[in-house]
C-alpha atoms as a PDB file:
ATOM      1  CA  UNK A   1      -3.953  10.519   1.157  1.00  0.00           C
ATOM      2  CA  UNK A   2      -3.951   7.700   3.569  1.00  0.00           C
ATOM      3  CA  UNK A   3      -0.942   5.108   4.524  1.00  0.00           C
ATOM      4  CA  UNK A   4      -1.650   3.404   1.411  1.00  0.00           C
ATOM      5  CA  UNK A   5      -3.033   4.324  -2.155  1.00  0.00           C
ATOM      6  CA  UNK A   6      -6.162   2.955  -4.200  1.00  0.00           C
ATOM      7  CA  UNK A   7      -3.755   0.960  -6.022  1.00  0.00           C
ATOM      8  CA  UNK A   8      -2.622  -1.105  -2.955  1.00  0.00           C
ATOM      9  CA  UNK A   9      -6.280  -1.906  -2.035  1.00  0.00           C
ATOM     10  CA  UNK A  10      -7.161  -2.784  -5.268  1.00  0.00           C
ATOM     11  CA  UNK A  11      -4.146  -4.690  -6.101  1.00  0.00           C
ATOM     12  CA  UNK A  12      -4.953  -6.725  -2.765  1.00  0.00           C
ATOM     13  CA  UNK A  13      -8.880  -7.550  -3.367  1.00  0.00           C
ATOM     14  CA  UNK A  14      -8.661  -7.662  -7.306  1.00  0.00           C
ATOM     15  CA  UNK A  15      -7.549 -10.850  -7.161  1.00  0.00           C
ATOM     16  CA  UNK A  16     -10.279 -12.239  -5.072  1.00  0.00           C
ATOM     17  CA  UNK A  17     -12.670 -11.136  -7.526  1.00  0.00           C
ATOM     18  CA  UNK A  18     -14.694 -13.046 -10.320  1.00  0.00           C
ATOM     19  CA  UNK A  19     -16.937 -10.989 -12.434  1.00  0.00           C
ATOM     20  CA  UNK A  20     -18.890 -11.710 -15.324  1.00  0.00           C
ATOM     21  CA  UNK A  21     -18.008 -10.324 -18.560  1.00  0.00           C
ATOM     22  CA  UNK A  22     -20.034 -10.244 -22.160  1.00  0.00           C
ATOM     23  CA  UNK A  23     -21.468 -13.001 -23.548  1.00  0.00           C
ATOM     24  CA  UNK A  24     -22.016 -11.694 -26.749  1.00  0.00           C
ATOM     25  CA  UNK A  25     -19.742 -12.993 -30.134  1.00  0.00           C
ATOM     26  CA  UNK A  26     -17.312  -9.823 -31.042  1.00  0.00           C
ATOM     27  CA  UNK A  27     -15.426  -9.136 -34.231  1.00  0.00           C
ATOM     28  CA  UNK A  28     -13.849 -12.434 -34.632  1.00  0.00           C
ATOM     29  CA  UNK A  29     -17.198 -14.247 -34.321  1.00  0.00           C
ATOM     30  CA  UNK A  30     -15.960 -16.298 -31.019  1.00  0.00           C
ATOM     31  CA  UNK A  31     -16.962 -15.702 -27.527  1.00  0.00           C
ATOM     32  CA  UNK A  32     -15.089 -13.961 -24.520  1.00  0.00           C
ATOM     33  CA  UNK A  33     -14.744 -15.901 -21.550  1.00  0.00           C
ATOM     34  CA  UNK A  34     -17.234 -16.312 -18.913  1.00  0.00           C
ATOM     35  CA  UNK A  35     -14.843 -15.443 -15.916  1.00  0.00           C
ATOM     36  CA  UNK A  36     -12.666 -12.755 -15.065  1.00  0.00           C
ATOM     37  CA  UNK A  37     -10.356 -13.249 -12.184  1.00  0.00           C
ATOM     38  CA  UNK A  38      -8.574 -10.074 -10.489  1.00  0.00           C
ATOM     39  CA  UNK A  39     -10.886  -7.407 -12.236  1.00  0.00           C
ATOM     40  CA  UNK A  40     -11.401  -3.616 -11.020  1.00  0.00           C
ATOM     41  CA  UNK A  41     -13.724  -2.074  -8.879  1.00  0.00           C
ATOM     42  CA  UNK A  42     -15.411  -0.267 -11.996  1.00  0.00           C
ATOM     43  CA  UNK A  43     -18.329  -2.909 -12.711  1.00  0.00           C
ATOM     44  CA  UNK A  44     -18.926  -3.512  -8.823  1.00  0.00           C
ATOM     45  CA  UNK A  45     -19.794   0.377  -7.857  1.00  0.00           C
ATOM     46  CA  UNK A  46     -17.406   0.756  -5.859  1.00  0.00           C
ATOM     47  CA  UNK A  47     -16.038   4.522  -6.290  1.00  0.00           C
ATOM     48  CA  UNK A  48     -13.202   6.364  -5.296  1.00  0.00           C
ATOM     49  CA  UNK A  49     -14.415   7.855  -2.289  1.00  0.00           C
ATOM     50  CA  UNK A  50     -15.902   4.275  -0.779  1.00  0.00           C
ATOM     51  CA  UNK A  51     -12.031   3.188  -1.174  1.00  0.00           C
ATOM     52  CA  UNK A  52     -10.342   6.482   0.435  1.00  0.00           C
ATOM     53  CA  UNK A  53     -13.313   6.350   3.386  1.00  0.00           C
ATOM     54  CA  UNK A  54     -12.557   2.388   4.265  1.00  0.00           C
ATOM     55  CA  UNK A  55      -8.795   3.607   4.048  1.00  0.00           C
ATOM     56  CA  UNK A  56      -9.192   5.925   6.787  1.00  0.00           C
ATOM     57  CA  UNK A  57     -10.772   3.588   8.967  1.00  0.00           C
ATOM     58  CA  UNK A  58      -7.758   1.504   8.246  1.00  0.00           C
ATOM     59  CA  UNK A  59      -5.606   4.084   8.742  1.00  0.00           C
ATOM     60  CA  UNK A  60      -7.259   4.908  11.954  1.00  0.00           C
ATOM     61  CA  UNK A  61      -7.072   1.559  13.522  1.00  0.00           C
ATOM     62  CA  UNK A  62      -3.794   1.080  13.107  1.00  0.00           C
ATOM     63  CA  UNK A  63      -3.112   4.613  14.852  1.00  0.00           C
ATOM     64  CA  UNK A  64      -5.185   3.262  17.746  1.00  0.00           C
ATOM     65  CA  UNK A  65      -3.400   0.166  18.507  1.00  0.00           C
ATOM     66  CA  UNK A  66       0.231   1.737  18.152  1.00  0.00           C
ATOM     67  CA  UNK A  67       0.110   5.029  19.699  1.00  0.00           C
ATOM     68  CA  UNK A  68       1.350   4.134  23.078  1.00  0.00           C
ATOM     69  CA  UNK A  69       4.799   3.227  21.129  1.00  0.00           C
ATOM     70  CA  UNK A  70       4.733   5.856  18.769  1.00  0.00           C
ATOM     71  CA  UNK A  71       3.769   9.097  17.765  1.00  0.00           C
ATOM     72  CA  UNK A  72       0.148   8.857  15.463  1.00  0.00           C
ATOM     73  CA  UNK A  73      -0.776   9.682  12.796  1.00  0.00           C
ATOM     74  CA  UNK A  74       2.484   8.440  11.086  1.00  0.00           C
ATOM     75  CA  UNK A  75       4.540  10.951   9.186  1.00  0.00           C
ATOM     76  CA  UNK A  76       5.988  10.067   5.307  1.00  0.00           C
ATOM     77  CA  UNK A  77      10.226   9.433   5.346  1.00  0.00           C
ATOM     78  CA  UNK A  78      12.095   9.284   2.091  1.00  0.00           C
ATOM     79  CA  UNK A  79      13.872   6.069   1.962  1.00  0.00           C
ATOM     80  CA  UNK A  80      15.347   5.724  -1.440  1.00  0.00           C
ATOM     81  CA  UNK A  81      16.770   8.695  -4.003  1.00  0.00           C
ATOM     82  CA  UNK A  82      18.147   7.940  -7.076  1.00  0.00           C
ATOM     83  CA  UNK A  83      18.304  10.555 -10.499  1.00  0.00           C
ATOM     84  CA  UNK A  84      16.656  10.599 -14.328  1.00  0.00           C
ATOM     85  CA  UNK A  85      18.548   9.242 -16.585  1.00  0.00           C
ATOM     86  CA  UNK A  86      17.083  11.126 -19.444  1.00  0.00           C
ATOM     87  CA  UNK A  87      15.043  14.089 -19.883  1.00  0.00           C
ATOM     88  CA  UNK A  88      11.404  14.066 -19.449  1.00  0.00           C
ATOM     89  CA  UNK A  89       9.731  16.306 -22.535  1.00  0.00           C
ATOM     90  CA  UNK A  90       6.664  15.981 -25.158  1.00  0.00           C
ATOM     91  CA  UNK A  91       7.511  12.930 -26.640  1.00  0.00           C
ATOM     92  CA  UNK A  92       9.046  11.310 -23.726  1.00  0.00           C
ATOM     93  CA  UNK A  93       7.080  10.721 -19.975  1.00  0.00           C
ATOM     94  CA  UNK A  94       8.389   8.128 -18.632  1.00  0.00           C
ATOM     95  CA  UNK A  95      10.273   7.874 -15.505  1.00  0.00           C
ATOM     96  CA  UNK A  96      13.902   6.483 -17.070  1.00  0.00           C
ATOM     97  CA  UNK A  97      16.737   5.247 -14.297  1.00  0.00           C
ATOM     98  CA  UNK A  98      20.050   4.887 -14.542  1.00  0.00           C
ATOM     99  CA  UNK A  99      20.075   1.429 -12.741  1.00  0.00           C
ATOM    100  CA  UNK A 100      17.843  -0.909 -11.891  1.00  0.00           C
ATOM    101  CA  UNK A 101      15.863   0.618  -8.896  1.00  0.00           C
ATOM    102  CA  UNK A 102      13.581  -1.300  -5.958  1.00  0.00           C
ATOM    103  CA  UNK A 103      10.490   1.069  -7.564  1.00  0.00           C
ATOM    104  CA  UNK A 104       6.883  -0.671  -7.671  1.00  0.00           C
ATOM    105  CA  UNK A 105       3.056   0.079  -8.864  1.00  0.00           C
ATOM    106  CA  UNK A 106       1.675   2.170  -6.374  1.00  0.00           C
ATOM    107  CA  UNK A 107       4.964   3.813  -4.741  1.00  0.00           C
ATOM    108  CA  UNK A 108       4.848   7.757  -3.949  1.00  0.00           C
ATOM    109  CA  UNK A 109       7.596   9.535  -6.013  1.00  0.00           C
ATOM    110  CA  UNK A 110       8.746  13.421  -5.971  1.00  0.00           C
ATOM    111  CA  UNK A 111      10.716  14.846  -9.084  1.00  0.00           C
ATOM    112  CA  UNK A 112      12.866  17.540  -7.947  1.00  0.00           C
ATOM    113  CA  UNK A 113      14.917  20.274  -9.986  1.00  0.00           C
ATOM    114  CA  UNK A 114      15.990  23.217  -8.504  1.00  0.00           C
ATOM    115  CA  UNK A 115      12.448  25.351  -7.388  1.00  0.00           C
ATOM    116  CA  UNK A 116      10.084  22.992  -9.777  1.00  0.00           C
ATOM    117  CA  UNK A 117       8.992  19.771  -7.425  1.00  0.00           C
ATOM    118  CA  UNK A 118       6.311  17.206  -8.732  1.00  0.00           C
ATOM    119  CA  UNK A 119       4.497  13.993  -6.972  1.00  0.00           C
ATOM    120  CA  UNK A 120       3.492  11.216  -8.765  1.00  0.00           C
ATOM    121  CA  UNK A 121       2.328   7.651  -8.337  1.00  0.00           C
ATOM    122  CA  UNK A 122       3.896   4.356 -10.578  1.00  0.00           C
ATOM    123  CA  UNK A 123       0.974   2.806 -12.181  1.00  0.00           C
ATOM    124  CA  UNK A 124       3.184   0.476 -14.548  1.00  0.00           C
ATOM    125  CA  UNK A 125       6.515  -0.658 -14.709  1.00  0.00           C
ATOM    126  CA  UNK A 126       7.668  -0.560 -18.269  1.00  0.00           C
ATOM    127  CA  UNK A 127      11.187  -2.123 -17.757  1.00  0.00           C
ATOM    128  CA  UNK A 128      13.245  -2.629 -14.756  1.00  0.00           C
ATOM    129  CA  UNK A 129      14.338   0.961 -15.483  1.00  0.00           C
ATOM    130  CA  UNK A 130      11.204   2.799 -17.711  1.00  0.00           C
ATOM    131  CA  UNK A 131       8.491   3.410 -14.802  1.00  0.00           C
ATOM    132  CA  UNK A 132       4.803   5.216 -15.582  1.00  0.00           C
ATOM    133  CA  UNK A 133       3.382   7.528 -13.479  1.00  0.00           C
ATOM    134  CA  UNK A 134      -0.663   7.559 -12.737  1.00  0.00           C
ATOM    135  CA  UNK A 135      -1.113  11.444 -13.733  1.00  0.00           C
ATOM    136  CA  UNK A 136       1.113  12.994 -16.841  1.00  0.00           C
ATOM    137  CA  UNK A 137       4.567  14.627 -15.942  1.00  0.00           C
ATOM    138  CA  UNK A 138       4.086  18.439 -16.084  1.00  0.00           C
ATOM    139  CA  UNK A 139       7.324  20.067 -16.026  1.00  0.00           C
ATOM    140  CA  UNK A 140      10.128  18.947 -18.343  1.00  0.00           C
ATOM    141  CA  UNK A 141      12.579  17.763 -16.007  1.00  0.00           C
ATOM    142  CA  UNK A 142      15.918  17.417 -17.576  1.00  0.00           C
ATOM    143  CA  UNK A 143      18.878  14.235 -17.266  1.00  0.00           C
ATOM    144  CA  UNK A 144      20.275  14.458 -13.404  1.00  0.00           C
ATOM    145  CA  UNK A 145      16.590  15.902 -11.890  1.00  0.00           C
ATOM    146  CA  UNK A 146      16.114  13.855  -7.945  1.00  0.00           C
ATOM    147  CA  UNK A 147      14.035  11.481  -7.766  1.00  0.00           C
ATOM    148  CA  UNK A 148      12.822  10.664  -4.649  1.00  0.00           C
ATOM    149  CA  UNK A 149      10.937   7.618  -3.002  1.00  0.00           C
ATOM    150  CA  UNK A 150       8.632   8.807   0.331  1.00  0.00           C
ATOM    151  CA  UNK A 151       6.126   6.706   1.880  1.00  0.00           C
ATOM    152  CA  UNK A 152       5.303   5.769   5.524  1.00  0.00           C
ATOM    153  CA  UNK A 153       7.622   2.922   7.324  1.00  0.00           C
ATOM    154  CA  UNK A 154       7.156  -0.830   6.377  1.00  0.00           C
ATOM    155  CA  UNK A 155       5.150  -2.280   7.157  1.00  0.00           C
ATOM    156  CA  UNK A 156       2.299   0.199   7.636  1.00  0.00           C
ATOM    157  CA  UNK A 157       1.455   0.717   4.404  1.00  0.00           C
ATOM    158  CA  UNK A 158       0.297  -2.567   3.669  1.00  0.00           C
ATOM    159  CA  UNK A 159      -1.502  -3.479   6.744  1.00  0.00           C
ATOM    160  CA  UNK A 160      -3.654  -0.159   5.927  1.00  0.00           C
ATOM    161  CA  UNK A 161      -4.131  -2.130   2.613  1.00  0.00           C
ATOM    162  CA  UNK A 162      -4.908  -5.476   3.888  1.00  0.00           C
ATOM    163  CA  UNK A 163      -7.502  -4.249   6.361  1.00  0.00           C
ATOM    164  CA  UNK A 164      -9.339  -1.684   3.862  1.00  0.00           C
ATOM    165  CA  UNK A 165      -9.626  -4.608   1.587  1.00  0.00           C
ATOM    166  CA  UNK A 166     -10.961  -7.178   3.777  1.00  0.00           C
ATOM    167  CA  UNK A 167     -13.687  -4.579   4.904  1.00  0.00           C
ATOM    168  CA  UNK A 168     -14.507  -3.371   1.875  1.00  0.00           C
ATOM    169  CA  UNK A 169     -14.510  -7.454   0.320  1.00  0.00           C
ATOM    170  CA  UNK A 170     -16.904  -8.426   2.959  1.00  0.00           C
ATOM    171  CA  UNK A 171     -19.321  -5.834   2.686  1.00  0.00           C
ATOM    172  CA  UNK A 172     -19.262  -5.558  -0.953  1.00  0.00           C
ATOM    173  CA  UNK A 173     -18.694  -8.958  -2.276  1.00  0.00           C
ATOM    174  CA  UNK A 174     -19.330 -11.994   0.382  1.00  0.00           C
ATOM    175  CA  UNK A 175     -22.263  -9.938   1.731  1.00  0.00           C
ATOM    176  CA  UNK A 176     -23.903 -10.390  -1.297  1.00  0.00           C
ATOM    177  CA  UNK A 177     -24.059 -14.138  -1.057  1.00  0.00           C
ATOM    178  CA  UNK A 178     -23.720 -14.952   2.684  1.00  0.00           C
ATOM    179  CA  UNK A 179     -24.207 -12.423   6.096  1.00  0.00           C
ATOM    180  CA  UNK A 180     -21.159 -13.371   7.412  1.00  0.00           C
ATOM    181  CA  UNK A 181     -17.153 -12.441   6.966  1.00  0.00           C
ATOM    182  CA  UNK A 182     -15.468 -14.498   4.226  1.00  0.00           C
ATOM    183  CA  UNK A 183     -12.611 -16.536   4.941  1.00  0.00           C
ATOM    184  CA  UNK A 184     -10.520 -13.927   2.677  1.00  0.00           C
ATOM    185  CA  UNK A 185     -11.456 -11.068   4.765  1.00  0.00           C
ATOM    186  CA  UNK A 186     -10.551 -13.053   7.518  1.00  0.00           C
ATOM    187  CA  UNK A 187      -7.357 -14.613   6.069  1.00  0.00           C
ATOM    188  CA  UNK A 188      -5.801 -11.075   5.205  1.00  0.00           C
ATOM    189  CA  UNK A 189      -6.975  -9.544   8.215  1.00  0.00           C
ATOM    190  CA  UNK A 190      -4.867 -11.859  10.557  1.00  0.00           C
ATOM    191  CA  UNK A 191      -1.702 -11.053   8.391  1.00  0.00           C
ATOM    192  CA  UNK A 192      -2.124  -7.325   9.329  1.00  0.00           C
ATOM    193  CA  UNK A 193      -3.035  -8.210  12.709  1.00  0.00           C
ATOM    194  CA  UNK A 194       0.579 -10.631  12.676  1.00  0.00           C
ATOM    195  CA  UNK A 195       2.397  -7.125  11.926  1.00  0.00           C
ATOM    196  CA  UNK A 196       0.457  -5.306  14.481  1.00  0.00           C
ATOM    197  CA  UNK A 197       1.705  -7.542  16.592  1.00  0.00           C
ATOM    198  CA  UNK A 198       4.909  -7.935  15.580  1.00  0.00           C
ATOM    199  CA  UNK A 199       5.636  -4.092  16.014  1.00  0.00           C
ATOM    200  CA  UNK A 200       4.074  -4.362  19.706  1.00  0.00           C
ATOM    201  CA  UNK A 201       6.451  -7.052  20.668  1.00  0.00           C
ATOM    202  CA  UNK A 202       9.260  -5.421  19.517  1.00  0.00           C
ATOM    203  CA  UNK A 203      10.302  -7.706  16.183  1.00  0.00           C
ATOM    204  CA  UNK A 204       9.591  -4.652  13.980  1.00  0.00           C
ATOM    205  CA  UNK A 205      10.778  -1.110  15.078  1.00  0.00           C
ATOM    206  CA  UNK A 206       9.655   1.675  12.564  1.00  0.00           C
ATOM    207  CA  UNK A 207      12.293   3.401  11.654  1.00  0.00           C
ATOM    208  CA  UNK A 208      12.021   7.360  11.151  1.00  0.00           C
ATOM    209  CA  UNK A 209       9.445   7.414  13.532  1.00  0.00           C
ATOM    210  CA  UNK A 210       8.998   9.436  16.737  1.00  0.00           C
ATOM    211  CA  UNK A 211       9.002   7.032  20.067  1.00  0.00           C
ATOM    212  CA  UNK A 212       7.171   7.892  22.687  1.00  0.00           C
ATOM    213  CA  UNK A 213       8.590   7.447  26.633  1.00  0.00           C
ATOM    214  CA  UNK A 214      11.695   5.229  27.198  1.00  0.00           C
ATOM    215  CA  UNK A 215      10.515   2.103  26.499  1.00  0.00           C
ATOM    216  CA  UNK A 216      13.340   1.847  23.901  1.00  0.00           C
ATOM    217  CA  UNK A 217      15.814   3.282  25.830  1.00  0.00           C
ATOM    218  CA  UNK A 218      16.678   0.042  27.906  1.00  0.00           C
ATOM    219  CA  UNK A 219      14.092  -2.843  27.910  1.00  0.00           C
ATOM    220  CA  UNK A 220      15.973  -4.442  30.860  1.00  0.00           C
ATOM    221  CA  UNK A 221      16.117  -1.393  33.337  1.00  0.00           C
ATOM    222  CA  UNK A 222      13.028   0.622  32.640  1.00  0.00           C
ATOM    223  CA  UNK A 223      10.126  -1.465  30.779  1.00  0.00           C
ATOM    224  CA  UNK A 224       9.934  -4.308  28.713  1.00  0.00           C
ATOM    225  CA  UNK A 225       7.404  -5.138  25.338  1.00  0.00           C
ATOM    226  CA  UNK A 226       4.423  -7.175  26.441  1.00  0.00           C
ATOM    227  CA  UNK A 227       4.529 -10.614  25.248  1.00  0.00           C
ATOM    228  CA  UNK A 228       2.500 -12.654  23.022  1.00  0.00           C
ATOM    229  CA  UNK A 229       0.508 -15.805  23.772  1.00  0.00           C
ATOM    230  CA  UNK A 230       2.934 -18.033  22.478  1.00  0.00           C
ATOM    231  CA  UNK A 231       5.261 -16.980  24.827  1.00  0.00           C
ATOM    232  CA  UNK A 232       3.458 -16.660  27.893  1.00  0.00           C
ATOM    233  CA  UNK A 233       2.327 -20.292  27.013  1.00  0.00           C
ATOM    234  CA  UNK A 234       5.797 -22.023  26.572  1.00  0.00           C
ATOM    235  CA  UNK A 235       6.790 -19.929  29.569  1.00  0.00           C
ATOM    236  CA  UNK A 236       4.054 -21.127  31.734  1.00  0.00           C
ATOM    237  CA  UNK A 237       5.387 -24.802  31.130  1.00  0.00           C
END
């Protein structure tokens, strides 16, 4: 598993997509329509694996540019628990809260009680408080079982996602019709480069995270973040 999940990148490109579907009349005698805007990666060949490997590029980049700040590869932190509000059993498998909880498709969950653990992935939110899980819920967990939220610090997860989608968009898709990037690719790979950036000047600070040296410690005394071009340019004047 990389910084993000399948979902993110598809959730990302889907909606840059157009695809054909059939043209032939179905039940009702009527046709279906000609476009389909924010389809899957199914009918464009684009497997599992092809998504994981541009992910670890991704994942890999990002590791690059922020190691002399942090520690790399980035470890997961749990940064929200909450606790079933019903039991989980045969004829029920949905994740059921309490209250109204900050969970979302594609966020990592563990179900703890006692010895019996279990990780899923939300696929669909049902209600603000019924959440579905990508694989089916094993153990029965019973009323009061932890439920746990881990994934890696904001904003990682979805620059991973924005720059495994452009990649895989411009080799897959505007390739087909033009050599060069597309202005999506382009588009949301300057909004992960914008939080790449902002973590290297020192906006964003990654909680959870091992620092490296003491350039935290005291940016007055000891070292300071290097600044961008904006500010070397008003500074200049």
């Amino acid at each position: 598993m990389g910084y993000c999940s399948r979902i993110d990148v598809q959730n990302v490109i889907a909606q840059a997509l157009t695809s054909s579907t059939a043209t032939t009349p179905d039940s009702l005698n009527s046709y279906s329509s000609l476009l389909n805007i924010g389809n899957s990666f199914d009918k464009n060949m684009i497997t599992n694996s092809i998504v994981d490997y541009y992910i670890q590029m991704a994942d890999r980049e990002i590791d690059g540019r922020l190691t002399n700040l942090y520690v790399t590869p980035f470890c997961e932190t749990a940064n929200f628990e909450t606790v079933l509000f019903s039991d989980i059993y045969e004829y029920n498998s949905y994740i059921i809260t309490e209250r109204v909880c900050p969970l979302q498709i594609g966020d990592e969950v563990i179900l703890i009680y006692e010895d019996n653990e279990e990780r899923h992935t939300i696929v669909d939110i049902v209600s603000s408080t019924v959440f579905e899980t990508e694989e089916p819920i094993l153990f029965n967990f019973p009323a009061d079982s932890r439920i746990v939220r881990v994934s890696y610090p904001d904003p990682i997860r979805f620059i991973s996602a924005r720059y495994a989608a452009a990649t895989i968009y411009d080799k897959y898709f505007a390739a087909e019709s033009s050599p060069n990037s597309s202005k999506f690719g382009e588009q949301i790979r300057t909004l992960g480069d914008n939080d790449i950036q902002n973590i290297l000047d020192g906006v964003t600070i990654l909680h959870g995270i091992h620092r490296i040296g003491r350039r935290f410690y005291n940016s007055n005394l000891v070292d300071q973040y290097g600044l961008s071009e904006k500010i070397n340019a008003s500074n200049k004047k």
